[in-house]
Each structure stands twice: as C-alpha cells, then as structure tokens.
PDB file of N, CA and C in Angstrom:
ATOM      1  N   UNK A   1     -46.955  61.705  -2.477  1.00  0.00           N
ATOM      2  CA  UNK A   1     -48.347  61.340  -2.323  1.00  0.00           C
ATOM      3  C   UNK A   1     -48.802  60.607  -3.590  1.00  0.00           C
ATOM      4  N   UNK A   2     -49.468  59.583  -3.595  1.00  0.00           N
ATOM      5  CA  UNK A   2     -49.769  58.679  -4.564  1.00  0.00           C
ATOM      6  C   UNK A   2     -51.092  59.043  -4.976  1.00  0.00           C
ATOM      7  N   UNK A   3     -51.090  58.949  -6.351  1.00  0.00           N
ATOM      8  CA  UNK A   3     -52.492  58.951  -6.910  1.00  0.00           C
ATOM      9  C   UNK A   3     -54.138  58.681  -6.337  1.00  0.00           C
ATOM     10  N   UNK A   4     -53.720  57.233  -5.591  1.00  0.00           N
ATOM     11  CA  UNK A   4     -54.949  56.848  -4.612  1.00  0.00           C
ATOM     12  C   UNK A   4     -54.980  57.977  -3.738  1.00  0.00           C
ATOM     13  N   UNK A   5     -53.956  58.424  -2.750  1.00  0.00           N
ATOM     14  CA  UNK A   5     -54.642  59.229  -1.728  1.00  0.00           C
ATOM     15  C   UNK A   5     -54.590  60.336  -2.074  1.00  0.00           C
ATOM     16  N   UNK A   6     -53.904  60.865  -3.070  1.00  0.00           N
ATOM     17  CA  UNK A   6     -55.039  62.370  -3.665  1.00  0.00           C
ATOM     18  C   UNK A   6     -56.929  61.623  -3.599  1.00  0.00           C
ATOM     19  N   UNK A   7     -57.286  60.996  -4.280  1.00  0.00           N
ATOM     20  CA  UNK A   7     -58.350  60.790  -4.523  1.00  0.00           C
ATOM     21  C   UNK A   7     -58.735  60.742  -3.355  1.00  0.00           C
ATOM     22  N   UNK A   8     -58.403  59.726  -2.467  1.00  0.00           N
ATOM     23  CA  UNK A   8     -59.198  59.727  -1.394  1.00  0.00           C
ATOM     24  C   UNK A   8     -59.302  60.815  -0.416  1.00  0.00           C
ATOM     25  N   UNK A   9     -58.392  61.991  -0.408  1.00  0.00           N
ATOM     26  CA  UNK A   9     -58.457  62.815   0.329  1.00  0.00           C
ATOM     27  C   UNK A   9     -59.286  64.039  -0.224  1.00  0.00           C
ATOM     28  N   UNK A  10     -59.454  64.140  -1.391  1.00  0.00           N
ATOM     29  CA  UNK A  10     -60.124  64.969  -2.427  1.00  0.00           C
ATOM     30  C   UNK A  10     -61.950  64.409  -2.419  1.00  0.00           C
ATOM     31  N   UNK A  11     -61.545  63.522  -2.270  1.00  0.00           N
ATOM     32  CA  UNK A  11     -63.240  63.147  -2.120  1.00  0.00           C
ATOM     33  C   UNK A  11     -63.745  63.338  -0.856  1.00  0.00           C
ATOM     34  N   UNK A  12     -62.649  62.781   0.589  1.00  0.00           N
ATOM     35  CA  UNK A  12     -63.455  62.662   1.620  1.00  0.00           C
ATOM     36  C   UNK A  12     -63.674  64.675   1.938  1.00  0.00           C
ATOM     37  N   UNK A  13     -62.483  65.287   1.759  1.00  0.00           N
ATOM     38  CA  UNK A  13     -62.589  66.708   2.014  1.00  0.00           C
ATOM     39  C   UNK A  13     -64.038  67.357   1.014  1.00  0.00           C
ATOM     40  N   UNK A  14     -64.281  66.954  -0.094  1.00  0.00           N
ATOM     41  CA  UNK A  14     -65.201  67.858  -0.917  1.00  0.00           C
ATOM     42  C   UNK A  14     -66.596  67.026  -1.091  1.00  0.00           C
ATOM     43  N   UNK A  15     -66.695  65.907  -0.375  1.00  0.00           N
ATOM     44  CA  UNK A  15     -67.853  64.891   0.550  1.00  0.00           C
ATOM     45  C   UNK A  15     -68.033  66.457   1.717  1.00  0.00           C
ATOM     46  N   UNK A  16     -67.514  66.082   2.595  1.00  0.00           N
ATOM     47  CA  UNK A  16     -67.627  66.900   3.513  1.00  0.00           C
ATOM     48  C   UNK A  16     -68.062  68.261   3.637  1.00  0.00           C
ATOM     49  N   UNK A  17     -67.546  68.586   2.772  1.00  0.00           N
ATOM     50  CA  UNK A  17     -67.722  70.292   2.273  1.00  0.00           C
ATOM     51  C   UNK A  17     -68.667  70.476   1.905  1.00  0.00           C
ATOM     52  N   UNK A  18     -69.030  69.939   0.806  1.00  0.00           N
ATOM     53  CA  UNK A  18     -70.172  70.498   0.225  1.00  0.00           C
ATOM     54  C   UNK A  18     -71.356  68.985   0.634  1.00  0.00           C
ATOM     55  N   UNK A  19     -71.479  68.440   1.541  1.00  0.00           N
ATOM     56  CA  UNK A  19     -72.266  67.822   1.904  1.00  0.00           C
ATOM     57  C   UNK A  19     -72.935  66.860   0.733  1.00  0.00           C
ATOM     58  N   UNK A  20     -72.243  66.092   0.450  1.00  0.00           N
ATOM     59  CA  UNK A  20     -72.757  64.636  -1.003  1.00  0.00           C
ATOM     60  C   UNK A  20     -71.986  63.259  -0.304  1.00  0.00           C
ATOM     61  N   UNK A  21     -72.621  62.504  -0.701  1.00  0.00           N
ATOM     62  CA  UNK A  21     -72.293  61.238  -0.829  1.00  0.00           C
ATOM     63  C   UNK A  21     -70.618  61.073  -1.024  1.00  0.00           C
ATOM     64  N   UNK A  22     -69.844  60.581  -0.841  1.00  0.00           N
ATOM     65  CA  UNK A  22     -68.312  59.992  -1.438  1.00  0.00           C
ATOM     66  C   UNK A  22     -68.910  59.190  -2.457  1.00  0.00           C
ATOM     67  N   UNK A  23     -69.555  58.154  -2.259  1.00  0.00           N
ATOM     68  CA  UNK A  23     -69.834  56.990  -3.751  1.00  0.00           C
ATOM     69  C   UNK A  23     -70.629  57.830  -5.275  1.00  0.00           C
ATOM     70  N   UNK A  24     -70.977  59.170  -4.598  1.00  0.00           N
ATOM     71  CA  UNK A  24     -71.521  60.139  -5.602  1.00  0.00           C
ATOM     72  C   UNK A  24     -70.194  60.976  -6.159  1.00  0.00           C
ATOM     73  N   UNK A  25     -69.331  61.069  -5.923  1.00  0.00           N
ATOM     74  CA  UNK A  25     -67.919  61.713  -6.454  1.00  0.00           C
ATOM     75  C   UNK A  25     -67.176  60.201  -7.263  1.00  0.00           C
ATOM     76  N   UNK A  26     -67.438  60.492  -9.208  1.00  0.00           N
ATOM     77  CA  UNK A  26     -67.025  59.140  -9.695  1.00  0.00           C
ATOM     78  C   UNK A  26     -66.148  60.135 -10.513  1.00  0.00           C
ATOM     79  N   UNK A  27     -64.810  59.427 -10.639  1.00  0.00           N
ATOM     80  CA  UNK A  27     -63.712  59.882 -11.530  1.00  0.00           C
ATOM     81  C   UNK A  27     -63.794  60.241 -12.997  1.00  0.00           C
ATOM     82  N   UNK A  28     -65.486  60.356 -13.650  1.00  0.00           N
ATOM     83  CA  UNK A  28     -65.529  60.903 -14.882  1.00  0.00           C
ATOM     84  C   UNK A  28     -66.678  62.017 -14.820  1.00  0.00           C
ATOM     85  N   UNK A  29     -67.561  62.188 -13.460  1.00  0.00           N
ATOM     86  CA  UNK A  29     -68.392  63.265 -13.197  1.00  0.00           C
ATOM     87  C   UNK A  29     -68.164  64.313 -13.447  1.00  0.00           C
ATOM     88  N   UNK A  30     -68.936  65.144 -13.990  1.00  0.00           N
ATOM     89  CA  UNK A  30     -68.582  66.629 -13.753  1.00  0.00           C
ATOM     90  C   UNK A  30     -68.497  66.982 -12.400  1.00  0.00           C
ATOM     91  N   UNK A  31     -67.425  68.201 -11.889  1.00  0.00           N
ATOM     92  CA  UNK A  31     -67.421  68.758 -10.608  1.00  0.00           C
ATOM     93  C   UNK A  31     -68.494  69.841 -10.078  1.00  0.00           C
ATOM     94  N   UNK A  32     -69.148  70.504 -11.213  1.00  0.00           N
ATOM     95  CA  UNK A  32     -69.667  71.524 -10.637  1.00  0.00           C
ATOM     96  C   UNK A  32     -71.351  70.934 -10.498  1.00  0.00           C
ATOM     97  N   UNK A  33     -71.033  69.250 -11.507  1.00  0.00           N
ATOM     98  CA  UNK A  33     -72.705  68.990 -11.476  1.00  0.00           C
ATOM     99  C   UNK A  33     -72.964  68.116 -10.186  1.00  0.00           C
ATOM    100  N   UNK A  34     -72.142  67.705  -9.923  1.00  0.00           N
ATOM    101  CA  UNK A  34     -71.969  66.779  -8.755  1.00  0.00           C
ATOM    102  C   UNK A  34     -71.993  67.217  -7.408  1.00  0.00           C
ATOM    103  N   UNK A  35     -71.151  68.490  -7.054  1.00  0.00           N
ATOM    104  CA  UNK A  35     -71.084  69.068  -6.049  1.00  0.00           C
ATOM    105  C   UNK A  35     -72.228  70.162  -6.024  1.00  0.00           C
ATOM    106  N   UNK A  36     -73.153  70.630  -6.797  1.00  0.00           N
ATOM    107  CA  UNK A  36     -73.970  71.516  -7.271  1.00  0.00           C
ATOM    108  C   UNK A  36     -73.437  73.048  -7.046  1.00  0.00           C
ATOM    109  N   UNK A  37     -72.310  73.214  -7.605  1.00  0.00           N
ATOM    110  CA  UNK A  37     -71.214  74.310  -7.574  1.00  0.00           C
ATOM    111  C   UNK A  37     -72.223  75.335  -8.215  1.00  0.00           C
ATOM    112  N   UNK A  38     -72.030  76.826  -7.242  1.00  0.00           N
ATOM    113  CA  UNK A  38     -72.326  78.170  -7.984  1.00  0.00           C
ATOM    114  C   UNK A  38     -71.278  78.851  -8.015  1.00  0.00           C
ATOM    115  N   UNK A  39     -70.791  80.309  -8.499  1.00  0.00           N
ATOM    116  CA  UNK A  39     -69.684  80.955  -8.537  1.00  0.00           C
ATOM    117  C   UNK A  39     -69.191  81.010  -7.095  1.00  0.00           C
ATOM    118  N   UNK A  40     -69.939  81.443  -6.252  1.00  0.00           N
ATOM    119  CA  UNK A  40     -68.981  81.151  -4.796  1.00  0.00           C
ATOM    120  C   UNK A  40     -68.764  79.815  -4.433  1.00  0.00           C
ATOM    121  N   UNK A  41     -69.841  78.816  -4.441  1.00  0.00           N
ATOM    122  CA  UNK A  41     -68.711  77.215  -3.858  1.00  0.00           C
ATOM    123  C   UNK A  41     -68.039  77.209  -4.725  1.00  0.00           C
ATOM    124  N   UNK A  42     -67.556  77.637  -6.130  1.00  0.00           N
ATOM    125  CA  UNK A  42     -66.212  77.159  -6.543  1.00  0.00           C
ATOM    126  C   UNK A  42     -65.237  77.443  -6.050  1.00  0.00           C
ATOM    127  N   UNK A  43     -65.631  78.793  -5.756  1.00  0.00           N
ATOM    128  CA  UNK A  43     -64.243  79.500  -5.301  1.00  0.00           C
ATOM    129  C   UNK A  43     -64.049  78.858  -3.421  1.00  0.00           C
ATOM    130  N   UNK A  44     -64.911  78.569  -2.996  1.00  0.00           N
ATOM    131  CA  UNK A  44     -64.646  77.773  -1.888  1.00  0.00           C
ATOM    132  C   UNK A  44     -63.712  76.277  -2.075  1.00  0.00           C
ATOM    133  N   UNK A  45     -64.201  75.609  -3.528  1.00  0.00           N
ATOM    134  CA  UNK A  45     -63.504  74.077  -4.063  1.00  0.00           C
ATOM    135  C   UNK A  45     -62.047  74.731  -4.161  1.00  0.00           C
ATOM    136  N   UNK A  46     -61.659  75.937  -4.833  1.00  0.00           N
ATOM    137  CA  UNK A  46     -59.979  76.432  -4.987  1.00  0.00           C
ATOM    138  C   UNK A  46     -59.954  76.563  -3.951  1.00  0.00           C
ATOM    139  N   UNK A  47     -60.493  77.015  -3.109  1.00  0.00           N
ATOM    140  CA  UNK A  47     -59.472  77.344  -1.659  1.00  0.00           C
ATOM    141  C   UNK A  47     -59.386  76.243  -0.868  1.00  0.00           C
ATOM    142  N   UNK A  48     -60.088  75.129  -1.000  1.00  0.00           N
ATOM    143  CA  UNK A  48     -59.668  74.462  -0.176  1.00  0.00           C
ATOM    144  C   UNK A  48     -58.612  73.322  -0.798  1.00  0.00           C
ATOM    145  N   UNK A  49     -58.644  73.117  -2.468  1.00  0.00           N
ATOM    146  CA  UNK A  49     -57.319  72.450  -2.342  1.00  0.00           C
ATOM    147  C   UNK A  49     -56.132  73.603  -2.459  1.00  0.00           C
ATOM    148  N   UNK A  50     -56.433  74.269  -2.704  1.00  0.00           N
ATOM    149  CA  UNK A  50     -55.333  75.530  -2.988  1.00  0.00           C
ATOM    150  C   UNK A  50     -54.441  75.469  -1.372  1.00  0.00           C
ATOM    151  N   UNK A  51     -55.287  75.349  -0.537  1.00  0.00           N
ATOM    152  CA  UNK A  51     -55.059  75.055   1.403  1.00  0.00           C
ATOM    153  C   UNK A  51     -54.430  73.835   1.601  1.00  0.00           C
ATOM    154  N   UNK A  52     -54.932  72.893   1.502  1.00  0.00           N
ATOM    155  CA  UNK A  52     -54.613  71.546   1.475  1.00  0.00           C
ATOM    156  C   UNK A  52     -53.373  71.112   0.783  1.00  0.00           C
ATOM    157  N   UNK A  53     -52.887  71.362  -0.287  1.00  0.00           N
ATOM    158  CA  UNK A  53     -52.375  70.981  -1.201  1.00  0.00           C
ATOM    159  C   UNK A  53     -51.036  71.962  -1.225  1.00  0.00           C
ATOM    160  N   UNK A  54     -51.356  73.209  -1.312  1.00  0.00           N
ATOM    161  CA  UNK A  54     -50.319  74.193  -1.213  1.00  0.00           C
ATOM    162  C   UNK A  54     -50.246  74.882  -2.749  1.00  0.00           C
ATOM    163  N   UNK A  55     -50.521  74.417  -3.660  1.00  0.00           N
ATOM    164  CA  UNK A  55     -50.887  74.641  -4.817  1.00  0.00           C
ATOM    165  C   UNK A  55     -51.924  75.991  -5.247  1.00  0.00           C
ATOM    166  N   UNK A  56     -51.332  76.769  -6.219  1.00  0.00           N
ATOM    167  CA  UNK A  56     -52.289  77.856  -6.550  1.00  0.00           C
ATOM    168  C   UNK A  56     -53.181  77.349  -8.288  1.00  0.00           C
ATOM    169  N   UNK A  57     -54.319  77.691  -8.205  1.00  0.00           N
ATOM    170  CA  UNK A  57     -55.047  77.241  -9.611  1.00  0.00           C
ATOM    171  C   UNK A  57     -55.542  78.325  -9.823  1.00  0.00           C
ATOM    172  N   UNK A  58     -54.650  79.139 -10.552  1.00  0.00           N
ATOM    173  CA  UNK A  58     -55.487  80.269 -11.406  1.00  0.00           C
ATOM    174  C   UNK A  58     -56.759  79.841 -12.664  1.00  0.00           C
ATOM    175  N   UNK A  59     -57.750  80.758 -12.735  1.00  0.00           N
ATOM    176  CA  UNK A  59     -58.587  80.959 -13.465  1.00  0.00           C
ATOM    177  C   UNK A  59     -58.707  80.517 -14.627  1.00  0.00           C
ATOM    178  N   UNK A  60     -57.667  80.160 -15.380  1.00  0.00           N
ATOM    179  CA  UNK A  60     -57.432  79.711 -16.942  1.00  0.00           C
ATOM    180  C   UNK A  60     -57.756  78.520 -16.447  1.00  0.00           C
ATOM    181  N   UNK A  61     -56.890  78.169 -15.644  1.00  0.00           N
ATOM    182  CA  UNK A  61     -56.283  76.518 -15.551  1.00  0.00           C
ATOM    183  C   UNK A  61     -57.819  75.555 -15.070  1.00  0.00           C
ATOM    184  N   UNK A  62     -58.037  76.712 -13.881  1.00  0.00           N
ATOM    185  CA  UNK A  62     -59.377  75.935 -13.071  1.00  0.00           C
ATOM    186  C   UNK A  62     -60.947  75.937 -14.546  1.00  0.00           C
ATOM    187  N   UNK A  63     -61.112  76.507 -15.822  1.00  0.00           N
ATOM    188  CA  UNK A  63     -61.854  76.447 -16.810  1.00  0.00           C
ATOM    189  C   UNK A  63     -61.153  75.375 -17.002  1.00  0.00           C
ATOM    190  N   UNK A  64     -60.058  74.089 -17.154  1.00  0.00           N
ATOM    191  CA  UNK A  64     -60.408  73.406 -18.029  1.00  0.00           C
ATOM    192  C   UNK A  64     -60.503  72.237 -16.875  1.00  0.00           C
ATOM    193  N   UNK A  65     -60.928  72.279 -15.918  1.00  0.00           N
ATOM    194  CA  UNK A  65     -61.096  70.898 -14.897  1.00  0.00           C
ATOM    195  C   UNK A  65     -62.426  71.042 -14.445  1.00  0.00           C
ATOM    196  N   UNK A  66     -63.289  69.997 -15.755  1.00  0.00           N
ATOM    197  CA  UNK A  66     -64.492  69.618 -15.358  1.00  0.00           C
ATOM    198  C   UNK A  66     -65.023  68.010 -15.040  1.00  0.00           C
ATOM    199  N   UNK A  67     -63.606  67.551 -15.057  1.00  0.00           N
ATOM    200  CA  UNK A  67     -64.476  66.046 -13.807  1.00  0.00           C
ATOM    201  C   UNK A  67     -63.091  66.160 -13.001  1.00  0.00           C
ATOM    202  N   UNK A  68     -63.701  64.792 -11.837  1.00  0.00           N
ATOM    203  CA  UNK A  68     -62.848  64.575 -11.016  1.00  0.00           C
ATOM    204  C   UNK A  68     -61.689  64.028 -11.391  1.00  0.00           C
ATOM    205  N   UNK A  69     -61.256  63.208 -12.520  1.00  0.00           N
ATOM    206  CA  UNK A  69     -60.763  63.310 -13.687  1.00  0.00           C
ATOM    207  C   UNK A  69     -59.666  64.233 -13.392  1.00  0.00           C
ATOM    208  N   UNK A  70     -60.227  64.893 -13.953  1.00  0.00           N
ATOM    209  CA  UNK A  70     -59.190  66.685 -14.176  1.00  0.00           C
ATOM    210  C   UNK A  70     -58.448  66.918 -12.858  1.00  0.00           C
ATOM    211  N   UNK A  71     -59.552  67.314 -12.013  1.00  0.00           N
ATOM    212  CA  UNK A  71     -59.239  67.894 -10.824  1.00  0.00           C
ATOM    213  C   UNK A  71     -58.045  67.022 -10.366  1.00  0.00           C
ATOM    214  N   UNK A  72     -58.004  65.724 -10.024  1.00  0.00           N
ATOM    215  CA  UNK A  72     -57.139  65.007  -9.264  1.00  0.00           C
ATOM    216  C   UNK A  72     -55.352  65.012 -10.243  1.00  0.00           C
ATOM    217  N   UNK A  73     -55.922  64.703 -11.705  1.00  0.00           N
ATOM    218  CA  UNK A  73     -54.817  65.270 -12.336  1.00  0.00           C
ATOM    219  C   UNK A  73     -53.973  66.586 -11.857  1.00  0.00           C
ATOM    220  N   UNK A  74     -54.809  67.659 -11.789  1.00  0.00           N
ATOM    221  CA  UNK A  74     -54.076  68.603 -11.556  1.00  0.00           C
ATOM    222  C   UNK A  74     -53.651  68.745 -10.192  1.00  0.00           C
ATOM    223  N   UNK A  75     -53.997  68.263  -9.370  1.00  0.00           N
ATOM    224  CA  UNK A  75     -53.510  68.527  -8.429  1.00  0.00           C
ATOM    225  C   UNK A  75     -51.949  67.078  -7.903  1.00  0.00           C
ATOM    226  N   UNK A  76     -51.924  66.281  -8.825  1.00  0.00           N
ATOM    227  CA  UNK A  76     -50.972  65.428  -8.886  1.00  0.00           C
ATOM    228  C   UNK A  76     -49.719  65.878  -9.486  1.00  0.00           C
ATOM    229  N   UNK A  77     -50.235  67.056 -10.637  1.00  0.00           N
ATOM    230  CA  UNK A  77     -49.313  67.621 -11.006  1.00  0.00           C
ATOM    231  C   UNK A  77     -48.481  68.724 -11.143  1.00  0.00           C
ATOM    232  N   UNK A  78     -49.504  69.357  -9.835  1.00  0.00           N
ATOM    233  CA  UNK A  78     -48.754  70.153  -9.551  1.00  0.00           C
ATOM    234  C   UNK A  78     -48.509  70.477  -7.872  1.00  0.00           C
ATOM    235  N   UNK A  79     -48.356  68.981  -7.198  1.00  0.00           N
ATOM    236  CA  UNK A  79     -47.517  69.102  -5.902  1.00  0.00           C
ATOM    237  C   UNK A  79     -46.135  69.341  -6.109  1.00  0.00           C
ATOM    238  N   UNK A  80     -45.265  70.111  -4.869  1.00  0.00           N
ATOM    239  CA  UNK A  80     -44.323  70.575  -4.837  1.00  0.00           C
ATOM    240  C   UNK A  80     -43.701  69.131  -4.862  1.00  0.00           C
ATOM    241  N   UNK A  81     -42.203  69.047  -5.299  1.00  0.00           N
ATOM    242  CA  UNK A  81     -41.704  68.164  -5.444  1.00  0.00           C
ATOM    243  C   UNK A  81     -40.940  67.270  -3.980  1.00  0.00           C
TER     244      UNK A  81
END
C-alpha cells in the first residue's frame, strides 16, 4: 500500500467517522483539534485503524501522533509486510 492511499483511505474513513470535511484533514493538523477528539473518540480513531489496518497502537506510541503527519507515518510503518 502506497503512501497516497494510506492517506486517502485515512482521511475518507476519519471524514466519515467523525463527520468533518476531507479538505479539513491537512497533513500538518493536529488530530485531536481537527477531528474534535475527547478520550472516547480517540479510542474510537485506534480502533478503527487498529481494524482497518491490522495494526495495534499502544498508548505510548498513540501520545506521540499529533498530526496527520504522524498518524499516516505510523501506520505506513507499521503494515505487515
């Protein structure tokens, strides 16, 4: 899976989810300011790439991914091979 369609699938899924704009999800935003994340939609944002993706993001890891930035990184880097 290529860089572009992480993004694009990461945006159209967390567009959807949490009901925002796609052109409002920009690759240096914060995630939790953008999506207007409280302690439960986050934990809704892990489960659904955690679902999607197959990937687990423990608690340490998910503190240091605060833009989309981050997020798409990590999840590029840690698809199964």
């Amino acid at each position: 899976m290529t860089r572009e369609e992480i993004v694009e699938k990461v945006n159209a899924l967390l567009s959807e989810e949490f009901e925002v704009e796609q052109e409002g999800i920009e690759p240096e935003a914060n995630v939790k300011e953008t999506l207007s994340l409280d302690s439960l939609s986050l934990v809704d944002l892990v489960a659904i790439i955690q679902q999607t993706y197959k990937i687990k993001i423990p608690i340490a890891d998910l503190r240091e991914i605060k833009t989309f930035n981050n997020l798409y990184d990590y999840i590029e880097s840690h698809l199964p091979a």
